[in-house]
C-alpha atoms as a PDB file:
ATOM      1  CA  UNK A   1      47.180 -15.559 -79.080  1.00  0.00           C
ATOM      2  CA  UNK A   2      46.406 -12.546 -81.332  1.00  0.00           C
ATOM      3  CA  UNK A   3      43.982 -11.648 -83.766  1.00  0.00           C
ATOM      4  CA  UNK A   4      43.666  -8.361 -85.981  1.00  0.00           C
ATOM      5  CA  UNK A   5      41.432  -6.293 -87.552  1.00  0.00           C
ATOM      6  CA  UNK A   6      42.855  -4.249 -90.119  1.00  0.00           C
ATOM      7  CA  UNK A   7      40.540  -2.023 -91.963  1.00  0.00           C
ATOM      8  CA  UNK A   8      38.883  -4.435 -93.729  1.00  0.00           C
ATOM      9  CA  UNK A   9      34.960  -4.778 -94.640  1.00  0.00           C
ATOM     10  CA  UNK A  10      32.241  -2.841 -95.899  1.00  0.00           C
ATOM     11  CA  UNK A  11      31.956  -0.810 -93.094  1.00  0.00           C
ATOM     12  CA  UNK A  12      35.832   0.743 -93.084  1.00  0.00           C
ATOM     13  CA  UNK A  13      35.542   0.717 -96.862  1.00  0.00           C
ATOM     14  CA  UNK A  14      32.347   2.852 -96.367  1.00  0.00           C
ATOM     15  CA  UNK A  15      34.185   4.692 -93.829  1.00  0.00           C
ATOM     16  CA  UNK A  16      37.167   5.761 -96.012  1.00  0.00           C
ATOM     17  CA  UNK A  17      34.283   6.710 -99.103  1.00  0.00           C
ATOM     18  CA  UNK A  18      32.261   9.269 -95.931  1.00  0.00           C
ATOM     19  CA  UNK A  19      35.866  10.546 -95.186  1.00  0.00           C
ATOM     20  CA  UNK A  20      36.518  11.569 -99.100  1.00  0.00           C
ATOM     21  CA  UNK A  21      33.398  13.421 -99.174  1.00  0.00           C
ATOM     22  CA  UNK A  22      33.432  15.503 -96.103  1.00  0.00           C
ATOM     23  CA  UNK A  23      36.672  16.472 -97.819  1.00  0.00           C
ATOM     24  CA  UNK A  24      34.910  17.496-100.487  1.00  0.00           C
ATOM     25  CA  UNK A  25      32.361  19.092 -98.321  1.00  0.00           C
ATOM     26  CA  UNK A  26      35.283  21.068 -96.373  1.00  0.00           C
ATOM     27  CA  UNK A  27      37.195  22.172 -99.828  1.00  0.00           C
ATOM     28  CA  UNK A  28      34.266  23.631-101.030  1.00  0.00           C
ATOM     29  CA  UNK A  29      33.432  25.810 -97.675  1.00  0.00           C
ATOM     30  CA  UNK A  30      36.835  27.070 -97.507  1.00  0.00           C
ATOM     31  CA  UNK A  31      36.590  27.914-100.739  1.00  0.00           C
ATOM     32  CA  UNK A  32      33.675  29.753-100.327  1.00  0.00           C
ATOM     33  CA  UNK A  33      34.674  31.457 -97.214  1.00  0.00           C
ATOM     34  CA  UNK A  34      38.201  31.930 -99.029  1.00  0.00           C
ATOM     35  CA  UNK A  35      35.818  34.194-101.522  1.00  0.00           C
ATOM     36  CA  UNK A  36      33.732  36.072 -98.955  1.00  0.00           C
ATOM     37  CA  UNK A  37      36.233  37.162 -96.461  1.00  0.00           C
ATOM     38  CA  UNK A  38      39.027  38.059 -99.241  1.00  0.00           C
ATOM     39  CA  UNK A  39      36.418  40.524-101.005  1.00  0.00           C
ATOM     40  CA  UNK A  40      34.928  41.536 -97.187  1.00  0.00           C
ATOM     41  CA  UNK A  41      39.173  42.717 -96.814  1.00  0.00           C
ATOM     42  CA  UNK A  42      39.347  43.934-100.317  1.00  0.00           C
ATOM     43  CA  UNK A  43      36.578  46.287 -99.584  1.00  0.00           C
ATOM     44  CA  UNK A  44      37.749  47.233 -96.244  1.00  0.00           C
ATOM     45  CA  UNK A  45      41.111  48.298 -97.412  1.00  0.00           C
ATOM     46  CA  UNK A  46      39.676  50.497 -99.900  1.00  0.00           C
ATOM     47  CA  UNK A  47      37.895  51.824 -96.711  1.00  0.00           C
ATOM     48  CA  UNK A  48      41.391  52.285 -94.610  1.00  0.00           C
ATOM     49  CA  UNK A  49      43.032  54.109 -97.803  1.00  0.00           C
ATOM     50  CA  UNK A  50      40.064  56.724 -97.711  1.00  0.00           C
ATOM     51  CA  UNK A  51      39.935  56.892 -93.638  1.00  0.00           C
ATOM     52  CA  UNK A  52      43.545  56.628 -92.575  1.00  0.00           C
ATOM     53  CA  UNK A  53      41.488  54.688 -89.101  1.00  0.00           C
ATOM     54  CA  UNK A  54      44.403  52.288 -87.526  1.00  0.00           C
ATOM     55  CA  UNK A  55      41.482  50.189 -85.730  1.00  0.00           C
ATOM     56  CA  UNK A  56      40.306  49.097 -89.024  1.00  0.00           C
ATOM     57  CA  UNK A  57      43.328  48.545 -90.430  1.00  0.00           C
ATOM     58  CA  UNK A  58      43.907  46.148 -87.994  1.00  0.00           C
ATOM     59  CA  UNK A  59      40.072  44.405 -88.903  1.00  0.00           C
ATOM     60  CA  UNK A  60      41.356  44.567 -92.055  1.00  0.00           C
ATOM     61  CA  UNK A  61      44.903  42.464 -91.666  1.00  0.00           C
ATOM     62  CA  UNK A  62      42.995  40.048 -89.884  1.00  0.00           C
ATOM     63  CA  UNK A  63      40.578  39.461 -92.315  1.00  0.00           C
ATOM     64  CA  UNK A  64      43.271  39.024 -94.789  1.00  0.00           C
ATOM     65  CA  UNK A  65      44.775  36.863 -92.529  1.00  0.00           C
ATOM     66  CA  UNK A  66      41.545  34.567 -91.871  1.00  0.00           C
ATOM     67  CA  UNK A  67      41.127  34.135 -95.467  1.00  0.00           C
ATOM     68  CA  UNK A  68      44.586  33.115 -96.078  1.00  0.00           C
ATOM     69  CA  UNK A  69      44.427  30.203 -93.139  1.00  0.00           C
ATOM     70  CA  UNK A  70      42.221  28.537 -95.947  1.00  0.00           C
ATOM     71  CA  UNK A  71      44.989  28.132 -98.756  1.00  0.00           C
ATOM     72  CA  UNK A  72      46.910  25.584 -96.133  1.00  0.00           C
ATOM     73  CA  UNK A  73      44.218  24.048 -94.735  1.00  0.00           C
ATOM     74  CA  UNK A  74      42.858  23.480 -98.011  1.00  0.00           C
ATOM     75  CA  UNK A  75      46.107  22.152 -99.836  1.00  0.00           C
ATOM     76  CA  UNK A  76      46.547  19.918 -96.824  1.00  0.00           C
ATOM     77  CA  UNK A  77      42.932  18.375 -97.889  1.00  0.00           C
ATOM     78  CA  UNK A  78      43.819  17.559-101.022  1.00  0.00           C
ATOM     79  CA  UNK A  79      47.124  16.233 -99.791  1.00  0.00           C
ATOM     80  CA  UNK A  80      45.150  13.876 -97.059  1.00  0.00           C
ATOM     81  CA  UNK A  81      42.985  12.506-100.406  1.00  0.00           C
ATOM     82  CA  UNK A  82      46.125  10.433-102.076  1.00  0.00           C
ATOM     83  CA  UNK A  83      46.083   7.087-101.501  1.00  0.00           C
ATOM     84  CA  UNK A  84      48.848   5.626 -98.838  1.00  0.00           C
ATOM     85  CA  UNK A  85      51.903   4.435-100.683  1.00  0.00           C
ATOM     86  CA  UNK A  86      54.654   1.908 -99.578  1.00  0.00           C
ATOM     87  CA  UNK A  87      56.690   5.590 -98.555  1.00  0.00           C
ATOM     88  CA  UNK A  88      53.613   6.863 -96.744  1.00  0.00           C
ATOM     89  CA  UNK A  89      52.170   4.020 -95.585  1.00  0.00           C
ATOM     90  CA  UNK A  90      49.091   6.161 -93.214  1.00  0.00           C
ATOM     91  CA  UNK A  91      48.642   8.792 -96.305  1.00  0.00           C
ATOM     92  CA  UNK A  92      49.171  12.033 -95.772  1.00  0.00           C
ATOM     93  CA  UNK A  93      46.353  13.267 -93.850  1.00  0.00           C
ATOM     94  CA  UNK A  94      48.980  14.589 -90.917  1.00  0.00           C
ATOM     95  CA  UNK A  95      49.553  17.723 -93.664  1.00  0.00           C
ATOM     96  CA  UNK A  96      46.531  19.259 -92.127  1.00  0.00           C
ATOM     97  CA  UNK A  97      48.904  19.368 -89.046  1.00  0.00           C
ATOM     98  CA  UNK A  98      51.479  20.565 -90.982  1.00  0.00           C
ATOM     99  CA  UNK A  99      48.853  23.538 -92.293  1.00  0.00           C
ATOM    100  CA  UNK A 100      47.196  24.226 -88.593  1.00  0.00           C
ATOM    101  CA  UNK A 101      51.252  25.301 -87.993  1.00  0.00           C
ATOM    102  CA  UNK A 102      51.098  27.538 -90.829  1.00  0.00           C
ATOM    103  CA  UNK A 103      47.992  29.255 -90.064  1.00  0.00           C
ATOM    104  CA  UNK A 104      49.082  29.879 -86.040  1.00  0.00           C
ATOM    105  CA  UNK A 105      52.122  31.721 -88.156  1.00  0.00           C
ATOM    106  CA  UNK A 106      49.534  33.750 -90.131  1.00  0.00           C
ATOM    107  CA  UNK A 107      47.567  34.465 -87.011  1.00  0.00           C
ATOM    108  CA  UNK A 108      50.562  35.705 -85.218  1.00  0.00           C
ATOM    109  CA  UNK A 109      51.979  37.672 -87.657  1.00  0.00           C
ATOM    110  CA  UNK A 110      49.078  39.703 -88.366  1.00  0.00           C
ATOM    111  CA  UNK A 111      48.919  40.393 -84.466  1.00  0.00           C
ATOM    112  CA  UNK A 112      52.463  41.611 -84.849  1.00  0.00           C
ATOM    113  CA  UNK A 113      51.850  43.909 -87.439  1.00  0.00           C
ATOM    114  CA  UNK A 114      48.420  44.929 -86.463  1.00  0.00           C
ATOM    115  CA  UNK A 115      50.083  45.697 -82.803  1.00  0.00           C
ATOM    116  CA  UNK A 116      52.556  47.666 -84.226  1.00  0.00           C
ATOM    117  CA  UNK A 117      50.512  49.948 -86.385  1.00  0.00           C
ATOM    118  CA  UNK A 118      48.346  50.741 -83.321  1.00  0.00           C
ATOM    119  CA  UNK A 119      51.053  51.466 -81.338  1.00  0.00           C
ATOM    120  CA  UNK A 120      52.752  54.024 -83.902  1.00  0.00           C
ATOM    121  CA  UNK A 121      49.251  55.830 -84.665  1.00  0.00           C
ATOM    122  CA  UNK A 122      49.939  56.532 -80.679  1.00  0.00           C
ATOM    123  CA  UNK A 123      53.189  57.592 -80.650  1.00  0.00           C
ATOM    124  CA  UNK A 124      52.679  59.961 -83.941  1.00  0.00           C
ATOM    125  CA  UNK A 125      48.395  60.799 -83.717  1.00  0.00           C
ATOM    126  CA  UNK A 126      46.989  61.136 -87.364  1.00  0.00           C
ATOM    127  CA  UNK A 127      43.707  62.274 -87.817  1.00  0.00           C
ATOM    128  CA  UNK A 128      40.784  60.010 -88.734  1.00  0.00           C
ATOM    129  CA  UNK A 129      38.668  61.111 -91.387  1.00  0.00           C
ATOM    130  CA  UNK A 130      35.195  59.991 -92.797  1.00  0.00           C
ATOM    131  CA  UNK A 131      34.024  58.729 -89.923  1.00  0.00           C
ATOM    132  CA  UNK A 132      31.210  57.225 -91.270  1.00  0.00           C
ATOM    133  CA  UNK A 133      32.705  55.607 -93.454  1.00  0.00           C
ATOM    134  CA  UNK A 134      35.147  53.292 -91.049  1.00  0.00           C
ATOM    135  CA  UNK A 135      31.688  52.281 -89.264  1.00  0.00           C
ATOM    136  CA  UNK A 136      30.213  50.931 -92.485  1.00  0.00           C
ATOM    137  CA  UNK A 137      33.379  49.338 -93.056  1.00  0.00           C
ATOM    138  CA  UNK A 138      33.262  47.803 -89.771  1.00  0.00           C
ATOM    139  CA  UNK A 139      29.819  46.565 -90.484  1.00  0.00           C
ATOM    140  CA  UNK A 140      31.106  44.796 -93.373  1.00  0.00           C
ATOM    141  CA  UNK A 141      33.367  43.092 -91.396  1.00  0.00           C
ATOM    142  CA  UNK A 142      30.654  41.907 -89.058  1.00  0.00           C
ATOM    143  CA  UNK A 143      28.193  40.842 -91.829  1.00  0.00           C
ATOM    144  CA  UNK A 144      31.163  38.831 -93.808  1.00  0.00           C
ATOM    145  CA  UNK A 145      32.571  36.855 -90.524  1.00  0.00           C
ATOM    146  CA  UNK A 146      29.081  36.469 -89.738  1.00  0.00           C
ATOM    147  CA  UNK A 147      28.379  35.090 -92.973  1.00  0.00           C
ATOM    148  CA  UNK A 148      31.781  32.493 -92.987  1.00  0.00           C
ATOM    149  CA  UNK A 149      30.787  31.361 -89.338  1.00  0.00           C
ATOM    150  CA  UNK A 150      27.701  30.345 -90.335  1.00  0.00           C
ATOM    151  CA  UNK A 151      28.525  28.362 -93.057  1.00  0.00           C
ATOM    152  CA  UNK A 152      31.592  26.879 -91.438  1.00  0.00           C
ATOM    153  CA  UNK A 153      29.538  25.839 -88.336  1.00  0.00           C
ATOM    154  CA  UNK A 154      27.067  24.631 -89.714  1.00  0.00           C
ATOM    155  CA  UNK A 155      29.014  22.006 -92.809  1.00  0.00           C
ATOM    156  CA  UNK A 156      31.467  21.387 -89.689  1.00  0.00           C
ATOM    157  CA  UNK A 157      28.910  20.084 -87.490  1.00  0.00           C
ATOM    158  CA  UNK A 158      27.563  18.420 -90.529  1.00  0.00           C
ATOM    159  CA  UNK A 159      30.254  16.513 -91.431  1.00  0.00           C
ATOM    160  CA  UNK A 160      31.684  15.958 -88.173  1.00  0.00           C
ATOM    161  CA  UNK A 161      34.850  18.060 -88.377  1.00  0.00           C
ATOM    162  CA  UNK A 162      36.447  19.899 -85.211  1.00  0.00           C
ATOM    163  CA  UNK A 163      38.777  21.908 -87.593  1.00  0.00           C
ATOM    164  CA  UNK A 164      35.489  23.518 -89.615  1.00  0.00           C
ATOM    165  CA  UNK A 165      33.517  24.162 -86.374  1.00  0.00           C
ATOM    166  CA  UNK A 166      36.238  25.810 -84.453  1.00  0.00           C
ATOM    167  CA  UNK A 167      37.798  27.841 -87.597  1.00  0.00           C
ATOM    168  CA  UNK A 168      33.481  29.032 -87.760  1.00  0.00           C
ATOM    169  CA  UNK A 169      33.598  30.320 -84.052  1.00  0.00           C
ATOM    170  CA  UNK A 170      36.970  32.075 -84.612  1.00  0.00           C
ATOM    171  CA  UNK A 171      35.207  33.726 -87.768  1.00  0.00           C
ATOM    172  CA  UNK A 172      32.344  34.899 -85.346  1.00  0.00           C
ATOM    173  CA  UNK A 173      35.072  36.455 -82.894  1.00  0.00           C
ATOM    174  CA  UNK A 174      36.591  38.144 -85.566  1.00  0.00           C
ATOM    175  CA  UNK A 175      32.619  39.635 -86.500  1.00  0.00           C
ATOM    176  CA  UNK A 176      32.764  40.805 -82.877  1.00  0.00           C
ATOM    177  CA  UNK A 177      35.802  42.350 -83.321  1.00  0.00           C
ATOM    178  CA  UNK A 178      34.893  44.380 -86.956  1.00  0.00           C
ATOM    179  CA  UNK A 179      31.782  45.722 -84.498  1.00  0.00           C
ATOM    180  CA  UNK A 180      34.695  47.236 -82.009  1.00  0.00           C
ATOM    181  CA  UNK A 181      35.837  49.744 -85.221  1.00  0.00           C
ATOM    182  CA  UNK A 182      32.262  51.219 -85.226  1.00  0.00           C
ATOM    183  CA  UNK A 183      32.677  52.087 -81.681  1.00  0.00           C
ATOM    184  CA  UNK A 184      36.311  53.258 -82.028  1.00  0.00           C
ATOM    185  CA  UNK A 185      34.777  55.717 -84.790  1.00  0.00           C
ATOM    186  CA  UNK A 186      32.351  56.708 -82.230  1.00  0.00           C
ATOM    187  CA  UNK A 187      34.881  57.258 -79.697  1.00  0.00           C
ATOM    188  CA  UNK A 188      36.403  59.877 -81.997  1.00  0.00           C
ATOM    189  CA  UNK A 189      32.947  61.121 -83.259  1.00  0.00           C
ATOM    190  CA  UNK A 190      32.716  62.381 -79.492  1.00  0.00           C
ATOM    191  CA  UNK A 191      36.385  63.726 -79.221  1.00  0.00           C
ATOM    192  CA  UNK A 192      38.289  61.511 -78.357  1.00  0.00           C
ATOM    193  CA  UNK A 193      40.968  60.443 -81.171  1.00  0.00           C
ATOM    194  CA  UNK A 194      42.791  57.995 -79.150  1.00  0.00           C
ATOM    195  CA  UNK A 195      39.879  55.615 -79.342  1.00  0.00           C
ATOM    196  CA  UNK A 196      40.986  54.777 -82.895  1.00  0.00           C
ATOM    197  CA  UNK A 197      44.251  53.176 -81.817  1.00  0.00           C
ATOM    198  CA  UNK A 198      43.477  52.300 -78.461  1.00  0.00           C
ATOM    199  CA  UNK A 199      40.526  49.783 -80.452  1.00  0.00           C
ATOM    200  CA  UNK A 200      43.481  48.587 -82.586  1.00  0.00           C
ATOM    201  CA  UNK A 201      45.085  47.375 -79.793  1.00  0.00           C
ATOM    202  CA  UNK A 202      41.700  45.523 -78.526  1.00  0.00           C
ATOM    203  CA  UNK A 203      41.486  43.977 -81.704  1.00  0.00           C
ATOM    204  CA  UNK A 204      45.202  43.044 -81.527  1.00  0.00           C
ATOM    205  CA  UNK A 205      44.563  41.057 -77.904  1.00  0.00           C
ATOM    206  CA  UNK A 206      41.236  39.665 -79.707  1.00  0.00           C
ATOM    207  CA  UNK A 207      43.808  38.141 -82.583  1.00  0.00           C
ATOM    208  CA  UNK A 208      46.246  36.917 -79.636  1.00  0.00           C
ATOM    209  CA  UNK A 209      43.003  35.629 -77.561  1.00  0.00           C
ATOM    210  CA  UNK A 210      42.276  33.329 -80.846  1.00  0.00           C
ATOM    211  CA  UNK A 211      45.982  32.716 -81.370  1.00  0.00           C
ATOM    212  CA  UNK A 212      46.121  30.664 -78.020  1.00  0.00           C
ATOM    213  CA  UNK A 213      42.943  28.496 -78.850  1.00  0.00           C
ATOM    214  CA  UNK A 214      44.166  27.964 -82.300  1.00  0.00           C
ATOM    215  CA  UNK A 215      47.906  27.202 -80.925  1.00  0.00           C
ATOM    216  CA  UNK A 216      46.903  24.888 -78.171  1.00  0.00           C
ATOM    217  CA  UNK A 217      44.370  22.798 -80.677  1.00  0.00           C
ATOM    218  CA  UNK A 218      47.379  22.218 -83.502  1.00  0.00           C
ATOM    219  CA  UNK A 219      49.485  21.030 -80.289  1.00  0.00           C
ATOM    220  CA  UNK A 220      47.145  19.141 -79.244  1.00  0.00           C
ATOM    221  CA  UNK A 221      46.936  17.178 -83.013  1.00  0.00           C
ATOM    222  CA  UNK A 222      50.744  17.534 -83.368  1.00  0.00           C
ATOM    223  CA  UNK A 223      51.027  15.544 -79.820  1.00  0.00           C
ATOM    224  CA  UNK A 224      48.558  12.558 -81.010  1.00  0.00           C
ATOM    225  CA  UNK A 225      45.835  14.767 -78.214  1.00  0.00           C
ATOM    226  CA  UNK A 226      41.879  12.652 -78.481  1.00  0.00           C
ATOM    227  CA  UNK A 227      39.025  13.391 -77.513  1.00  0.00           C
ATOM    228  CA  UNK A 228      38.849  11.248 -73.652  1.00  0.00           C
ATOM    229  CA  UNK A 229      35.245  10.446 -74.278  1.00  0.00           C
ATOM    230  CA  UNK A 230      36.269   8.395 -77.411  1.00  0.00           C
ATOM    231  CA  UNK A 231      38.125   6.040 -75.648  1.00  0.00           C
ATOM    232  CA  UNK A 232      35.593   5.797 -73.451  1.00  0.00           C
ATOM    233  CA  UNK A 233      33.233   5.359 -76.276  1.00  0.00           C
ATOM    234  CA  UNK A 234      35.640   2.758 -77.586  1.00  0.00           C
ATOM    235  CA  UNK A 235      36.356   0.830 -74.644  1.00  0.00           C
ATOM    236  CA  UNK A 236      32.579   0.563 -73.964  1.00  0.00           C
ATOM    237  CA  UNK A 237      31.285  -0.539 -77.294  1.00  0.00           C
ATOM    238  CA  UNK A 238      34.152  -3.254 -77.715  1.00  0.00           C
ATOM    239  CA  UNK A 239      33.192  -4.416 -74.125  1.00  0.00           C
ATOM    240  CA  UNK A 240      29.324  -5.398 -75.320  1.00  0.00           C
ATOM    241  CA  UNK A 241      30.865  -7.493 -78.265  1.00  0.00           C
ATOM    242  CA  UNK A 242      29.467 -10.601 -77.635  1.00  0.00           C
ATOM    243  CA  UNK A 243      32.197 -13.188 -76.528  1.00  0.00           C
ATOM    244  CA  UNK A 244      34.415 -10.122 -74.896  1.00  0.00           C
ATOM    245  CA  UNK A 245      34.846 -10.826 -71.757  1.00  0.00           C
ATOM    246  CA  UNK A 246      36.962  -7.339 -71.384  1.00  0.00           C
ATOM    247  CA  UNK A 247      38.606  -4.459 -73.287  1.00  0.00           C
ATOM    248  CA  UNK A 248      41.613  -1.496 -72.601  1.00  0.00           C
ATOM    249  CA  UNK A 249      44.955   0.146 -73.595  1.00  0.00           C
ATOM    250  CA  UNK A 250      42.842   1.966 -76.285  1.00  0.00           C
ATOM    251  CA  UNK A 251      45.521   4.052 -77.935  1.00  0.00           C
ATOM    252  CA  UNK A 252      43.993   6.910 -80.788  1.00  0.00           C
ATOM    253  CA  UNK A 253      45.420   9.707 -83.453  1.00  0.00           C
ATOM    254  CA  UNK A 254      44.379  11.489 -85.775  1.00  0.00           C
ATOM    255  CA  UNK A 255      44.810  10.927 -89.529  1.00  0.00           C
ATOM    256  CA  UNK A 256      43.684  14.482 -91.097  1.00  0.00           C
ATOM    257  CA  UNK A 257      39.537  14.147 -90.807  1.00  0.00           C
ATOM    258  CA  UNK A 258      39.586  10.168 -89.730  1.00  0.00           C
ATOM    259  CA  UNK A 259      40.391   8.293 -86.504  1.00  0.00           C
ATOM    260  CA  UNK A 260      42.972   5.231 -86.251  1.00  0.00           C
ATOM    261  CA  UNK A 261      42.842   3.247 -83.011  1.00  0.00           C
ATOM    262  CA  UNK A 262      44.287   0.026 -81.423  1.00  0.00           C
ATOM    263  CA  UNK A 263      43.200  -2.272 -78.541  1.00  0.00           C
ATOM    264  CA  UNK A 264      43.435  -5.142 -76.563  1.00  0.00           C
ATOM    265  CA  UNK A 265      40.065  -7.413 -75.763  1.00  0.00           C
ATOM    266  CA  UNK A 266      40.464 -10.413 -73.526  1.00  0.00           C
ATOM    267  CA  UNK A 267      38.529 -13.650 -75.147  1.00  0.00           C
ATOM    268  CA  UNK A 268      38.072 -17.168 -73.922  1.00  0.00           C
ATOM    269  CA  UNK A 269      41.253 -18.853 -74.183  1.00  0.00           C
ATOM    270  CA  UNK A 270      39.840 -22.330 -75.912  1.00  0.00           C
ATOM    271  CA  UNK A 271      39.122 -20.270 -79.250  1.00  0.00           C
ATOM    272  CA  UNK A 272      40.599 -21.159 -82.167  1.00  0.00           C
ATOM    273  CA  UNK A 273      43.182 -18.873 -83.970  1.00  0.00           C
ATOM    274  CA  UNK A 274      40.482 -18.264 -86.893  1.00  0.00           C
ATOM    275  CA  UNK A 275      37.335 -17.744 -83.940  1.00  0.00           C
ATOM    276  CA  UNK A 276      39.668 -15.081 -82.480  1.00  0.00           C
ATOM    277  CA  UNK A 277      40.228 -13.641 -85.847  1.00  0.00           C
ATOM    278  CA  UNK A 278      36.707 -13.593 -86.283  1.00  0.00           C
ATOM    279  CA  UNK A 279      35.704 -12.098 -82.847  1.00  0.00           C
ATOM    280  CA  UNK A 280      38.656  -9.437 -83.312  1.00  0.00           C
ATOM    281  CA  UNK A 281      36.339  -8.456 -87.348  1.00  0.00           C
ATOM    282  CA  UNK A 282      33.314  -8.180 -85.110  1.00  0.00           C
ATOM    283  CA  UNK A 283      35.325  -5.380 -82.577  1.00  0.00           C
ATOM    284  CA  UNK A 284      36.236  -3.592 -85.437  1.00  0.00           C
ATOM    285  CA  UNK A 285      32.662  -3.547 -87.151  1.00  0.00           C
ATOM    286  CA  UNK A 286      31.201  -2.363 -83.847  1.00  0.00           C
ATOM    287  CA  UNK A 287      33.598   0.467 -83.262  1.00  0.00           C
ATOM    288  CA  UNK A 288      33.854   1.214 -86.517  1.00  0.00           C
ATOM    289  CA  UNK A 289      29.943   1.971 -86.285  1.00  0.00           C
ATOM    290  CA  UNK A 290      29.942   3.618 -83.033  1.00  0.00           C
ATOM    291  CA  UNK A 291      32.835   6.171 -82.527  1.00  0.00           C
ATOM    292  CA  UNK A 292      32.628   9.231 -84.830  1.00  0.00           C
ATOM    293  CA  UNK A 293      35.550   9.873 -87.548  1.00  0.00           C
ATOM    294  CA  UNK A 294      36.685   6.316 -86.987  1.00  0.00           C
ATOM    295  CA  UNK A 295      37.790   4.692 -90.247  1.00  0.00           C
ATOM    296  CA  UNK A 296      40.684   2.019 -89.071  1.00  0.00           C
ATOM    297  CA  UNK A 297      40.950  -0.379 -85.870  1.00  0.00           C
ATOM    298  CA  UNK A 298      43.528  -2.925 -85.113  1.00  0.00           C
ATOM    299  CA  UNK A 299      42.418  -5.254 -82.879  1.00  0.00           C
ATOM    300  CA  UNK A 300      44.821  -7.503 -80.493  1.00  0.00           C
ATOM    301  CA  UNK A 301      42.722 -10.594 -78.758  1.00  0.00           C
ATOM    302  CA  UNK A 302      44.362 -12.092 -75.814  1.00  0.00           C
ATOM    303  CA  UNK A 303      43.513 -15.511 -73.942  1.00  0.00           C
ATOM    304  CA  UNK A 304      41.589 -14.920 -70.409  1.00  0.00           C
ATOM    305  CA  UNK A 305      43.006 -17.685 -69.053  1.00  0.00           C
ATOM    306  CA  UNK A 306      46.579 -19.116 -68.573  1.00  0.00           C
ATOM    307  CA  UNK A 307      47.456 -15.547 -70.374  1.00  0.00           C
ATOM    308  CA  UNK A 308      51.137 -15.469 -68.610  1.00  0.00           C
ATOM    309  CA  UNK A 309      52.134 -18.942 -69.382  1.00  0.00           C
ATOM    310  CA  UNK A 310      51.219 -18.986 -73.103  1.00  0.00           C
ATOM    311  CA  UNK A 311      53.831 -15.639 -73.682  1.00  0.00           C
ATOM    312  CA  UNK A 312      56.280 -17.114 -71.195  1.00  0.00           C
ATOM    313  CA  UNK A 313      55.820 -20.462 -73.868  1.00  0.00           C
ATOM    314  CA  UNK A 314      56.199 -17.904 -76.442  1.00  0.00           C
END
């Protein structure tokens, strides 16, 4: 005997409405952050044309590069906002998959090309000039990263996405990483004009650092990867349903911002085809209501008793 829940109710309906605004919520940040960091890299390449300094050069590709990550991420939010069609029957909320690909690209090519300036500037030495100037620059950096991982933190956490939070932290490692230019300038201040490259390549293995976080998160999505605690959290509140007498093979993904999930929950075997049904709505309501992001569950009942012989009937 099977019964499924599939989406249906206020509380999925309500669901789907929360996930369109954090959307909304997430466009607008990375627009906003878009803004900052692009004129934060503006300004600092002014800086590099005046200085000639390698080490912010490379604060400056990767500040290019962070604000770029937000043109895929934010096309593939707008692409997980259509309605599903008979060809795309889940949406298209896997594009922010698609766009977590793209931006581990970005990431890695401006390591590439931030490596490779630091290692010519030590192969042919040019001299750095206005020294002050590259640690105002990297100051700038700081306070615009700073600024971006605030904001993305803090609307993540807000509207419950991973993405937002995690893209915030990287922001406040690049800030970290602006601050290493002011002490590369410092390091030539006091004679020593290898600190200029030698920084670039810090800030190269600081882009690589976040290039293996950001890698192993958009394999993680790509492979279908949840959070363990949320089947936990799934298997626990379909368990207290009353008239459950037991729940498993929780199976999860990801649907750009929302969670889809499927289970089993063992029921008394006298219930009627439309009781099950019922009990299966009631699953769905309660999970629905207790496990973050989730928007969609399909529920499968099966009998507690004389399970084997009704499939072998079957």
């Amino acid at each position: 005997m099977h019964a499924h829940g599939h989406g249906h109710g206020h509380s999925s309906a309500e669901r789907v409405d929360e996930v369109l605004e954090t959307s909304k919520r997430g466009l607008r940040t990375l627009g906003g952050s878009f803004a900052v960091l692009f004129v934060t890299a503006v300004a600092q390449l002014a800086l590099v044309l005046v200085t000639g300094s390698v080490a912010l050069l490379g604060d400056t590709i990767h500040n290019f590069a962070d604000a770029l990550t937000a043109v895929p991420v934010g096309v593939a939010f707008l692409l997980g906002r259509r309605a599903a069609t008979r060809r795309y029957t889940y949406g298209m909320g896997r594009a922010e998959d698609l766009a977590g690909v793209v931006v581990v690209l970005i990431i890695l090519a401006s390591a590439v090309f931030a490596g490779y300036e630091a290692v010519l500037r030590l192969v042919q030495p040019r001299p750095v000039e206005h020294l002050w100037v590259v640690a105002v620059a990297g100051v700038v950096g700081f306070a615009g990263n700073e600024l971006v991982a605030r904001w993305r933190i803090r609307v993540g956490r807000r509207i419950g996405s991973a993405a937002l939070v995690a893209d915030g932290v990287h922001a406040r490692t690049d800030g970290f990483t602006s601050l290493a230019v002011v002490f590369g300038a410092g390091g030539v201040a006091l004679g020593f004009p290898a600190a200029d490259p030698v920084i670039g390549l810090v800030i190269t293995g600081a882009i690589l650092f976040a290039l293996r976080d950001a890698a192993r998160e958009v394999f993680r999505r790509l492979m279908d990867g949840v959070d363990p605690a949320s089947v936990d959290l799934a298997e626990h509140a379909a368990a207290q349903v009353p008239g459950v007498l037991g729940a498993g093979s929780v199976r999860m993904r990801w649907i750009g911002h929302s969670l889809r999930a499927e289970l089993s929950v063992t029921v008394d075997a006298g219930l009627t085809v439309q009781e099950a049904h019922r009990l299966a709505h009631e699953v769905e309501r309660m999970l629905v209501h207790t496990v973050p992001r989730l928007t969609a569950v399909v529920v499968h009942t099966e009998p507690a008793v004389g399970a084997q012989s009704a499939h072998e009937m079957v």
